[in-house]
PDB file of N, CA and C in Angstrom:
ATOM      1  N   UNK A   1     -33.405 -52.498 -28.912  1.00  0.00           N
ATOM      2  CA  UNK A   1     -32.316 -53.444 -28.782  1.00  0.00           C
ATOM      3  C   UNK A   1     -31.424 -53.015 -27.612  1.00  0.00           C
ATOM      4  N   UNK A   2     -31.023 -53.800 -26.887  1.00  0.00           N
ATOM      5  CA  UNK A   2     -30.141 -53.852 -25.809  1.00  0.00           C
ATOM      6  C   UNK A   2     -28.773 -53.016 -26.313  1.00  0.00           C
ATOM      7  N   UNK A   3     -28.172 -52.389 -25.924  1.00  0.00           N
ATOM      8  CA  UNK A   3     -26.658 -51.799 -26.139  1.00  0.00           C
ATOM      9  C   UNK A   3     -26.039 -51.809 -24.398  1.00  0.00           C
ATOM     10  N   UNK A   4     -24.716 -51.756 -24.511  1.00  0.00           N
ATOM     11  CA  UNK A   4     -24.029 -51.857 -23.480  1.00  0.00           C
ATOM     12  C   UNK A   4     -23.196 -50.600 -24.129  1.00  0.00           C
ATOM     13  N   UNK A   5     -23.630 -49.870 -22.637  1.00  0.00           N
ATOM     14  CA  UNK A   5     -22.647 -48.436 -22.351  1.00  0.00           C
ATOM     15  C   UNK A   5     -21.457 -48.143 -21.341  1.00  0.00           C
ATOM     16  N   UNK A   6     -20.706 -47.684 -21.807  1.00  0.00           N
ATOM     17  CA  UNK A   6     -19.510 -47.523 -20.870  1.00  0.00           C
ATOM     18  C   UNK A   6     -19.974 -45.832 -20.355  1.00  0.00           C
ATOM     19  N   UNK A   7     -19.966 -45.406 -18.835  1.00  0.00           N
ATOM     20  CA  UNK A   7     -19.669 -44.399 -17.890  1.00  0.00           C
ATOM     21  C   UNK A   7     -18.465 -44.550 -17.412  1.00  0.00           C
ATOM     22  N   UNK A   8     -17.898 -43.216 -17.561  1.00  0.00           N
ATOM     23  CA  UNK A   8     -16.846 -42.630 -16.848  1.00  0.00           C
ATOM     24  C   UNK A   8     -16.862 -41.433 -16.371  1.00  0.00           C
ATOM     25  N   UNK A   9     -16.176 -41.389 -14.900  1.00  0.00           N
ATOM     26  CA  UNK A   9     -16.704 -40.631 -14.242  1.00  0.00           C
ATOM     27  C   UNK A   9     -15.930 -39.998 -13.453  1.00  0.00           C
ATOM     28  N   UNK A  10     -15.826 -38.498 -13.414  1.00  0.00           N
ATOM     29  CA  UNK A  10     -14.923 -37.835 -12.225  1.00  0.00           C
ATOM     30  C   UNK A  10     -15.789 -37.143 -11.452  1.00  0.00           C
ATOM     31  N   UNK A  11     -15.383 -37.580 -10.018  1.00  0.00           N
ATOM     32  CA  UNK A  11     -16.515 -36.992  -9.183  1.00  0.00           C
ATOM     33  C   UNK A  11     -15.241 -35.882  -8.306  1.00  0.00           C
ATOM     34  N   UNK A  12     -15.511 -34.669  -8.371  1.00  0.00           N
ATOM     35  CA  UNK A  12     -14.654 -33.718  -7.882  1.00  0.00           C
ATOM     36  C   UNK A  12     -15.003 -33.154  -6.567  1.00  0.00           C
ATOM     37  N   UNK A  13     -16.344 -33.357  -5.744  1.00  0.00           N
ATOM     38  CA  UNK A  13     -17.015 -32.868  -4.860  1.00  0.00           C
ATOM     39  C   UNK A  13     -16.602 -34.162  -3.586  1.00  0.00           C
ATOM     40  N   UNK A  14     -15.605 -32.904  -2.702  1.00  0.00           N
ATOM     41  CA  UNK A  14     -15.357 -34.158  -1.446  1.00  0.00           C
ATOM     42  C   UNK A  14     -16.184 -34.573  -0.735  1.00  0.00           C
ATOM     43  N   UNK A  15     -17.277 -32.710  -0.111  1.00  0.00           N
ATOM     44  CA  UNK A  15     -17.951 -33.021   0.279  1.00  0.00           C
ATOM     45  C   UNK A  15     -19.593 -33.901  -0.037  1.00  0.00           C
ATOM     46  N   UNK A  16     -19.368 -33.929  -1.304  1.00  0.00           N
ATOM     47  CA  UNK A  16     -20.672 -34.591  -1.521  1.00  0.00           C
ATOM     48  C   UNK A  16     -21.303 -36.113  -1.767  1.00  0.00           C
ATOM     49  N   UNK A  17     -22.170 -36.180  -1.648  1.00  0.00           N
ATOM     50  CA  UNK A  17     -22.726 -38.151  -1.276  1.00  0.00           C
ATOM     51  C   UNK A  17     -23.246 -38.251  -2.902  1.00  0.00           C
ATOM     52  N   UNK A  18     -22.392 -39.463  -3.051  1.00  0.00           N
ATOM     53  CA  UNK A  18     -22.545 -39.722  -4.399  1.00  0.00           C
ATOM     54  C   UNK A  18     -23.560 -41.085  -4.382  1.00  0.00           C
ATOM     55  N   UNK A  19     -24.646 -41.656  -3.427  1.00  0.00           N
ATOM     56  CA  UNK A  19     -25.083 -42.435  -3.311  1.00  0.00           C
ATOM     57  C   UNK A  19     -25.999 -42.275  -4.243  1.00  0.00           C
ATOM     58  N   UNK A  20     -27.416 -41.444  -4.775  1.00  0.00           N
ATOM     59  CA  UNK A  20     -28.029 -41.286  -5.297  1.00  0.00           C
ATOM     60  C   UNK A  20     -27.073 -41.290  -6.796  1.00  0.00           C
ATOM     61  N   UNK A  21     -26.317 -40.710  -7.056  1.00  0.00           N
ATOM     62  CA  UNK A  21     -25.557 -41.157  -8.534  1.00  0.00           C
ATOM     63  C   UNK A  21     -25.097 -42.857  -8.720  1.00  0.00           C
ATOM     64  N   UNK A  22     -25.324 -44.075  -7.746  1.00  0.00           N
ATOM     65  CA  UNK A  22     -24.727 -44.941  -7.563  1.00  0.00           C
ATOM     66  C   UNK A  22     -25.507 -45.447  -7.497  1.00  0.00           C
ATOM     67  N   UNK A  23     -27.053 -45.213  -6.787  1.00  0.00           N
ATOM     68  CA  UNK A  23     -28.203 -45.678  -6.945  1.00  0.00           C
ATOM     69  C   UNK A  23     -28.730 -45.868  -8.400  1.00  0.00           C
ATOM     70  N   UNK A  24     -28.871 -44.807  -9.185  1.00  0.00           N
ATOM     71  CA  UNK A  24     -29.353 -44.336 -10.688  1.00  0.00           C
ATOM     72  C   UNK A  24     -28.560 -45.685 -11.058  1.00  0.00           C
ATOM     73  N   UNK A  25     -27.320 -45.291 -11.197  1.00  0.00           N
ATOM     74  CA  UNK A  25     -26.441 -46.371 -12.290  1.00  0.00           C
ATOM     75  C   UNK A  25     -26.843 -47.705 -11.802  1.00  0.00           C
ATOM     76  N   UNK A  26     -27.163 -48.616 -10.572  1.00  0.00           N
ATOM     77  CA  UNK A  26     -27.486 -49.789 -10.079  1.00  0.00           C
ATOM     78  C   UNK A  26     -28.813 -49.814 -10.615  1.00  0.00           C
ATOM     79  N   UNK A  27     -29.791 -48.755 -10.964  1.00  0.00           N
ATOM     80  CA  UNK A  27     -31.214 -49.248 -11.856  1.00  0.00           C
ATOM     81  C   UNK A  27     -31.249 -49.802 -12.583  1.00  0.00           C
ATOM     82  N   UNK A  28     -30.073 -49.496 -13.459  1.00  0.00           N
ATOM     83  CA  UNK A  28     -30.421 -50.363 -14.913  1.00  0.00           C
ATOM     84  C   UNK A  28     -29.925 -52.171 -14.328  1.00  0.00           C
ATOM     85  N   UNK A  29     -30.962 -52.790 -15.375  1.00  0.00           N
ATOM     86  CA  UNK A  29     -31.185 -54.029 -15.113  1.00  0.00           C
ATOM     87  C   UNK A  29     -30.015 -54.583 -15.213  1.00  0.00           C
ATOM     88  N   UNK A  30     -29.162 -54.463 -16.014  1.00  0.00           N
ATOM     89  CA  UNK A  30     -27.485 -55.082 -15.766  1.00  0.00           C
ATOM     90  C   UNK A  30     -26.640 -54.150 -15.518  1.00  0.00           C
ATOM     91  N   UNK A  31     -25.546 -54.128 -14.512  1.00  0.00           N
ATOM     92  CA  UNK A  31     -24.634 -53.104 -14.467  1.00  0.00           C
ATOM     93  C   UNK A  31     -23.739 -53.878 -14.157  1.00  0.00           C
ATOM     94  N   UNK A  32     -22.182 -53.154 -13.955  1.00  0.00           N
ATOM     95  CA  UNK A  32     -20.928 -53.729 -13.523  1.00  0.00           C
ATOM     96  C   UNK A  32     -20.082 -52.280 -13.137  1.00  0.00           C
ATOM     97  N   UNK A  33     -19.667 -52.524 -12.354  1.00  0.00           N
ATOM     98  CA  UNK A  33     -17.839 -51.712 -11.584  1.00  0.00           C
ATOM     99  C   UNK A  33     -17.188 -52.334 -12.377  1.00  0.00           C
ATOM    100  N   UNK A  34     -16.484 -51.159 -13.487  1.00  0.00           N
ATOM    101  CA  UNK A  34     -15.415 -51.807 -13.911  1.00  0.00           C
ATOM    102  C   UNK A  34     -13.941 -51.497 -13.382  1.00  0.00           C
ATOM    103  N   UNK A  35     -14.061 -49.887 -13.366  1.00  0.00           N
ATOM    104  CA  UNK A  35     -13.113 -49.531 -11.993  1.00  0.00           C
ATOM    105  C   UNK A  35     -13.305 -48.617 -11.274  1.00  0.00           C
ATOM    106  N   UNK A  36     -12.449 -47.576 -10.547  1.00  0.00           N
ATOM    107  CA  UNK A  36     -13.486 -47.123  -9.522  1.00  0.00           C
ATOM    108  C   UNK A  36     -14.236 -46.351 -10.187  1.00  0.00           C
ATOM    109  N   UNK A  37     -13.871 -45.866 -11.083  1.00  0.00           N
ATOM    110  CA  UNK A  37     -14.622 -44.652 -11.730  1.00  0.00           C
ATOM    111  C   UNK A  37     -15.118 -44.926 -13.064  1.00  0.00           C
ATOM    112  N   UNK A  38     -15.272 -45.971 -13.568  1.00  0.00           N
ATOM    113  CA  UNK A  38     -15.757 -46.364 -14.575  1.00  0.00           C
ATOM    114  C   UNK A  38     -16.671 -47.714 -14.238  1.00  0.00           C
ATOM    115  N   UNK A  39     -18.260 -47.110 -15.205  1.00  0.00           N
ATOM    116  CA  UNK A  39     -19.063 -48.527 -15.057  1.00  0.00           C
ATOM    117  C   UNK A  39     -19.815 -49.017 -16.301  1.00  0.00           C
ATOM    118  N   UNK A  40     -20.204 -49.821 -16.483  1.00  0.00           N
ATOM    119  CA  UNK A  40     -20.882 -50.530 -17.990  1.00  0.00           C
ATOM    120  C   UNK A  40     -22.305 -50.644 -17.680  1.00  0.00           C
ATOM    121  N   UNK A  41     -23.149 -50.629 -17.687  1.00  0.00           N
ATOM    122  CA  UNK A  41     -24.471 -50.787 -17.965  1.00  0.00           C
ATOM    123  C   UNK A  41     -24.529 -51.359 -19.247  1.00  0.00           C
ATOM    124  N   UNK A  42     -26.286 -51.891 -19.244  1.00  0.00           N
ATOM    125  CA  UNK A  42     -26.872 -52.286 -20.690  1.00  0.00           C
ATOM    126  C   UNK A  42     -28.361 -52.400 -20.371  1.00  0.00           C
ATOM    127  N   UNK A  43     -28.620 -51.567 -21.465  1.00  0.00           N
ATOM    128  CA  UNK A  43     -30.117 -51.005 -21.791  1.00  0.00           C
ATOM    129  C   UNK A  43     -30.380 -50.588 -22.942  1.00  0.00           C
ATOM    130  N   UNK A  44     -31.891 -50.490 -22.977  1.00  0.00           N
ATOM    131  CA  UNK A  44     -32.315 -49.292 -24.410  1.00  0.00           C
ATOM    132  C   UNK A  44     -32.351 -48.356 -24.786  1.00  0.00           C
ATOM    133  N   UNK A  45     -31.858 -47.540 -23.734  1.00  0.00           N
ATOM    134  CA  UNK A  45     -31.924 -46.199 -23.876  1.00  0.00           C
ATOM    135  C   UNK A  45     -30.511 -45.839 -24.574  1.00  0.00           C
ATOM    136  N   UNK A  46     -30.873 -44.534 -24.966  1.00  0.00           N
ATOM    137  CA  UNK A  46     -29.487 -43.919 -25.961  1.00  0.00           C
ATOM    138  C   UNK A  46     -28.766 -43.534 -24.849  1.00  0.00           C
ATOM    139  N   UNK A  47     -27.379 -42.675 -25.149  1.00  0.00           N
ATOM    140  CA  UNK A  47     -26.703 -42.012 -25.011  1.00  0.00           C
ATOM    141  C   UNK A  47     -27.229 -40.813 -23.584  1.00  0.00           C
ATOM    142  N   UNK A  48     -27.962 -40.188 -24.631  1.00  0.00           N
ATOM    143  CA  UNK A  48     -28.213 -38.543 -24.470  1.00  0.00           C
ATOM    144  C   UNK A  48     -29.223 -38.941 -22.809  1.00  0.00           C
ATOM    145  N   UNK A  49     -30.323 -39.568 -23.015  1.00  0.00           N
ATOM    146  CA  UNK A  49     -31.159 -40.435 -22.076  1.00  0.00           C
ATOM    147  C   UNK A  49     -30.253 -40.689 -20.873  1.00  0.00           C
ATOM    148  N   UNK A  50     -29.127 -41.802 -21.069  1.00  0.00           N
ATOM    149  CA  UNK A  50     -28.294 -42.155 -19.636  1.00  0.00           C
ATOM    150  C   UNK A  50     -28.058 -40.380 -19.507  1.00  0.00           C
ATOM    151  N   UNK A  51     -27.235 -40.259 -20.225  1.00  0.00           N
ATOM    152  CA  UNK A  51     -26.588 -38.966 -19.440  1.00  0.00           C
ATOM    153  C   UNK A  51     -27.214 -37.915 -18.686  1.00  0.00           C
ATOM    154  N   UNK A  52     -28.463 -37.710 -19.312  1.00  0.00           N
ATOM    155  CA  UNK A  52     -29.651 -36.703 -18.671  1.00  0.00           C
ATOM    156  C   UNK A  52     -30.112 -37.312 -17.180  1.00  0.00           C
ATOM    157  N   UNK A  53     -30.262 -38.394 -17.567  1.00  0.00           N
ATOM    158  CA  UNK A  53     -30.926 -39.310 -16.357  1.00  0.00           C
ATOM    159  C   UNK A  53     -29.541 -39.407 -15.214  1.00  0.00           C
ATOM    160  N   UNK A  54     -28.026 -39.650 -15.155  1.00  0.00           N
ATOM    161  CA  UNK A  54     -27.403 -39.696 -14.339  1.00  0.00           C
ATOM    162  C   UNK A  54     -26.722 -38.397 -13.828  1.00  0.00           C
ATOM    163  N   UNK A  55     -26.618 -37.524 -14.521  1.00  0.00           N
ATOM    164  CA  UNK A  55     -26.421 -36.185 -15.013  1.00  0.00           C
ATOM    165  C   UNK A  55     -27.311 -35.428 -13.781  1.00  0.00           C
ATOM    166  N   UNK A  56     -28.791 -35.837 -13.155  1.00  0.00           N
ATOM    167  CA  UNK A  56     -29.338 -34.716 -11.994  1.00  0.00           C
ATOM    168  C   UNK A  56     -28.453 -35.021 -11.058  1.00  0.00           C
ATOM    169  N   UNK A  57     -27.826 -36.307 -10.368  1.00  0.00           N
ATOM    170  CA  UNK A  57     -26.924 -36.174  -9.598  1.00  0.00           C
ATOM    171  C   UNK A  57     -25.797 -36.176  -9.751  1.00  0.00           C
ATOM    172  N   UNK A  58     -25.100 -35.444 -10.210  1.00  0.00           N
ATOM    173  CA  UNK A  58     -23.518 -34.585 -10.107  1.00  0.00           C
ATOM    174  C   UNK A  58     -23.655 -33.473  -9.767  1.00  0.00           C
ATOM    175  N   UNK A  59     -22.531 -33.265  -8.939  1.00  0.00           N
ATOM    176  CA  UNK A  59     -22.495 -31.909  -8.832  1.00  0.00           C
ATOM    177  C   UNK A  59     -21.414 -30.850 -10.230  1.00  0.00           C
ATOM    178  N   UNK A  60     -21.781 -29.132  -9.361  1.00  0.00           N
ATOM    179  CA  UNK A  60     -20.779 -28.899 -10.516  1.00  0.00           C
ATOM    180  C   UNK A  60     -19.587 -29.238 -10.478  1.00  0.00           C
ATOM    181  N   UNK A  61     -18.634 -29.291 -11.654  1.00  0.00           N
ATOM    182  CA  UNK A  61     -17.120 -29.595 -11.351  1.00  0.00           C
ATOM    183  C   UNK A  61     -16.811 -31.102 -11.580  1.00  0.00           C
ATOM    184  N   UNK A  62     -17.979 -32.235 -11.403  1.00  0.00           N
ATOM    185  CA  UNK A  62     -17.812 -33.520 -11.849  1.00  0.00           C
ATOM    186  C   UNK A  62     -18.162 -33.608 -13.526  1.00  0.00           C
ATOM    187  N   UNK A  63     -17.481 -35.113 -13.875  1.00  0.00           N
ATOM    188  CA  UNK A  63     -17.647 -34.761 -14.878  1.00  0.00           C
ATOM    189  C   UNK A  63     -18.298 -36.210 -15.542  1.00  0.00           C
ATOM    190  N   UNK A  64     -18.797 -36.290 -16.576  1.00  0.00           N
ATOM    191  CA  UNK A  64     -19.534 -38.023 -17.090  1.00  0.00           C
ATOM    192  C   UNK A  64     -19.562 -37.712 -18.247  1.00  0.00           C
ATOM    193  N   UNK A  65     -19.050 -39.142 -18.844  1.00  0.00           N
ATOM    194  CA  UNK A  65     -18.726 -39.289 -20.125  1.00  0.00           C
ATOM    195  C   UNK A  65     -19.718 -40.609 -20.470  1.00  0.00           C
ATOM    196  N   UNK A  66     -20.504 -40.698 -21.462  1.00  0.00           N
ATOM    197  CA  UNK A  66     -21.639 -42.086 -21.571  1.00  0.00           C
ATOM    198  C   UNK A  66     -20.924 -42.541 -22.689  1.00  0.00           C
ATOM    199  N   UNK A  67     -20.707 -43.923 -23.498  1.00  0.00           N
ATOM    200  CA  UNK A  67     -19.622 -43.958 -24.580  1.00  0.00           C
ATOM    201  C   UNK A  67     -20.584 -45.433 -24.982  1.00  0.00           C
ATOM    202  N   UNK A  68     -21.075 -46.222 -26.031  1.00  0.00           N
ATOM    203  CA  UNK A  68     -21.518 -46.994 -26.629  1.00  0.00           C
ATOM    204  C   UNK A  68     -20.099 -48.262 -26.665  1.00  0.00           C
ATOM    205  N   UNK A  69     -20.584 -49.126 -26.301  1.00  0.00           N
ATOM    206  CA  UNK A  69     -19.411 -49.825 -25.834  1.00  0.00           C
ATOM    207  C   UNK A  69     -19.041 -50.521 -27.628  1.00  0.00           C
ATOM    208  N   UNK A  70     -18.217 -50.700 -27.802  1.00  0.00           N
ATOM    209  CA  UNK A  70     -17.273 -51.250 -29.108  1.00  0.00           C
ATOM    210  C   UNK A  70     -17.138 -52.778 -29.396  1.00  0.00           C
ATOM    211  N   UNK A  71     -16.788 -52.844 -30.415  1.00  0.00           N
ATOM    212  CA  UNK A  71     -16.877 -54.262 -30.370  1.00  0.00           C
ATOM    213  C   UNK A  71     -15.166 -55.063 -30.231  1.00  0.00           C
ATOM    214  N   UNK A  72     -14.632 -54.139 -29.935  1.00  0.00           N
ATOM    215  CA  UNK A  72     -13.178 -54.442 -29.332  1.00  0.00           C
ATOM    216  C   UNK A  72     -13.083 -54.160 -28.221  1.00  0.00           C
ATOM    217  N   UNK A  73     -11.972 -54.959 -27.106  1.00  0.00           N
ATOM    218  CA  UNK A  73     -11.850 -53.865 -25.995  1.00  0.00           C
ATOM    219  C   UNK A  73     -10.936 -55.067 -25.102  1.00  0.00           C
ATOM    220  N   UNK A  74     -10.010 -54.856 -24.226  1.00  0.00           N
ATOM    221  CA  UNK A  74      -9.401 -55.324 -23.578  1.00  0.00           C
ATOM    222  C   UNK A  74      -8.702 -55.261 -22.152  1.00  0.00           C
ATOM    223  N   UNK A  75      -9.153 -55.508 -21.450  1.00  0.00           N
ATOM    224  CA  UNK A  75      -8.577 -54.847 -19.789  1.00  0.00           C
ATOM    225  C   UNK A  75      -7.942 -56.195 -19.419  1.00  0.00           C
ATOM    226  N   UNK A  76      -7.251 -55.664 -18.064  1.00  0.00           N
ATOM    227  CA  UNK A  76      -6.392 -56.375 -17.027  1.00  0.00           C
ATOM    228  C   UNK A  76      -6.728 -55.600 -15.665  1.00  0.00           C
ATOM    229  N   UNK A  77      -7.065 -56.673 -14.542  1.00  0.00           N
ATOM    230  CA  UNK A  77      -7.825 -55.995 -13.511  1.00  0.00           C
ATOM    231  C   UNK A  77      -8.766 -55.616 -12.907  1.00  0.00           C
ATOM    232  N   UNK A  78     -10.188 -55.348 -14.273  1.00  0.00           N
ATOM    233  CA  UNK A  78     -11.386 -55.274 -13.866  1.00  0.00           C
ATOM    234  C   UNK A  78     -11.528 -55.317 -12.926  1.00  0.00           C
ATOM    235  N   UNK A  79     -12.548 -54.627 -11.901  1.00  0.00           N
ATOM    236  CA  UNK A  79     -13.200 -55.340 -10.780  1.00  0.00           C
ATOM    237  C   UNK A  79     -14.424 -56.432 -10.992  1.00  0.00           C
ATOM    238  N   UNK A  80     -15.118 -55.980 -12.284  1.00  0.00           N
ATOM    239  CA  UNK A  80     -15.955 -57.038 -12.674  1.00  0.00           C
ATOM    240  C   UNK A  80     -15.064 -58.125 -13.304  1.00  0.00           C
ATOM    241  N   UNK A  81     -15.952 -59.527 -13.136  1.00  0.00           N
ATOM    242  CA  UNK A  81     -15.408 -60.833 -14.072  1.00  0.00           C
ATOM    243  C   UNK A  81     -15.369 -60.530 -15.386  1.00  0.00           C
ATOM    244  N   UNK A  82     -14.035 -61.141 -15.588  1.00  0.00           N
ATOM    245  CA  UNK A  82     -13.891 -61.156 -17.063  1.00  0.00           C
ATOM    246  C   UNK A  82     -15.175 -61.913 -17.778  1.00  0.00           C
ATOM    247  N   UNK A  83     -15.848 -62.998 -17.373  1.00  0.00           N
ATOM    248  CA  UNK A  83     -16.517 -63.364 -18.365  1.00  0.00           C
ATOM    249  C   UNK A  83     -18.074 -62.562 -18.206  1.00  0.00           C
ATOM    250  N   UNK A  84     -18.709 -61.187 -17.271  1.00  0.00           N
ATOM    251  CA  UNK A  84     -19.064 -60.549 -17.350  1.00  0.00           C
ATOM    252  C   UNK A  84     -19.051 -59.632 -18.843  1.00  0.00           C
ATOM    253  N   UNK A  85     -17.617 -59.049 -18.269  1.00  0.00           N
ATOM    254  CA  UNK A  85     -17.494 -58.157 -19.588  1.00  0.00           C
ATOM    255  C   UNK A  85     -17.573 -59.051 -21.214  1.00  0.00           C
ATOM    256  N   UNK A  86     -16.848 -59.934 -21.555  1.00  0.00           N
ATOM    257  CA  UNK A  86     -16.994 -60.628 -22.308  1.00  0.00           C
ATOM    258  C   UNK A  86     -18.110 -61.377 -23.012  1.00  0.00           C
ATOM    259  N   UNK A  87     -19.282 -61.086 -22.144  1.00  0.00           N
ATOM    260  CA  UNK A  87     -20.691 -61.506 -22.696  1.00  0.00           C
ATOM    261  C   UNK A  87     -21.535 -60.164 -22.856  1.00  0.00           C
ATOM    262  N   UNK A  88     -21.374 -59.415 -22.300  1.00  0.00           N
ATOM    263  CA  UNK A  88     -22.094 -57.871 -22.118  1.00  0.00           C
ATOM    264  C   UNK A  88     -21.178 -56.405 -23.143  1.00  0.00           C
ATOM    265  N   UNK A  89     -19.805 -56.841 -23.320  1.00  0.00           N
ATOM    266  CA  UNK A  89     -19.447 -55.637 -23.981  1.00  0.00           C
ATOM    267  C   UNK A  89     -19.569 -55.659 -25.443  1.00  0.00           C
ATOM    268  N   UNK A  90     -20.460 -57.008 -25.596  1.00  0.00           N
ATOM    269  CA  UNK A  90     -20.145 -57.146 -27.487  1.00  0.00           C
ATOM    270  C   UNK A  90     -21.737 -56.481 -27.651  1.00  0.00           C
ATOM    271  N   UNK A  91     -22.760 -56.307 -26.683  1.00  0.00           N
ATOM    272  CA  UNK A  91     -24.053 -56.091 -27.149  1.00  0.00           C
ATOM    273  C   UNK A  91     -23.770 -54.505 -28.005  1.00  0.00           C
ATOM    274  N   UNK A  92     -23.584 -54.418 -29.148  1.00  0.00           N
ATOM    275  CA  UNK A  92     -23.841 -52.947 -29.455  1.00  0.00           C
ATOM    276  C   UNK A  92     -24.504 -53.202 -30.687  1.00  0.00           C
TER     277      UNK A  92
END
């Protein structure tokens, strides 16, 4: 079954290219920017899976949090469309 995951993300490395971590997260078949440092995906995979899988590109000192998205939730601002989130954050 499909679930929609929330990433959050501190990337602490100035010098480093976070393209390949930006690449990974754009694989999964649906994604969204929700802000700069936070993104939603939705897939089958668990938890432990995203994190392992986005997890080879960080460096040390960054940090990622994978979180099963809720069936509540409310923003102002998004960079994604509201009616994005609103069809994608109830999949859990």
């Amino acid at each position: 079954m499909r679930k929609c995951y929330i990433i959050c993300l501190e990337l602490n490395n100035p010098l480093g290219t976070y393209s390949p971590l930006i690449d990974a997260i754009k694989s999964f078949r649906t994604w969204a920017k929700i802000t700069k440092s936070t993104w939603a995906i939705v897939t089958e995979s668990d938890v432990k899976s995203i994190r392992d899988y986005l997890g080879q590109h960080l460096y040390d000192g960054d940090r990622l949090f994978v979180i099963k998205s809720g069936r509540s939730s409310a923003w102002k601002n998004a960079i994604v469309t509201s009616d994005w989130l609103k069809k994608n954050l109830k999949l859990v």
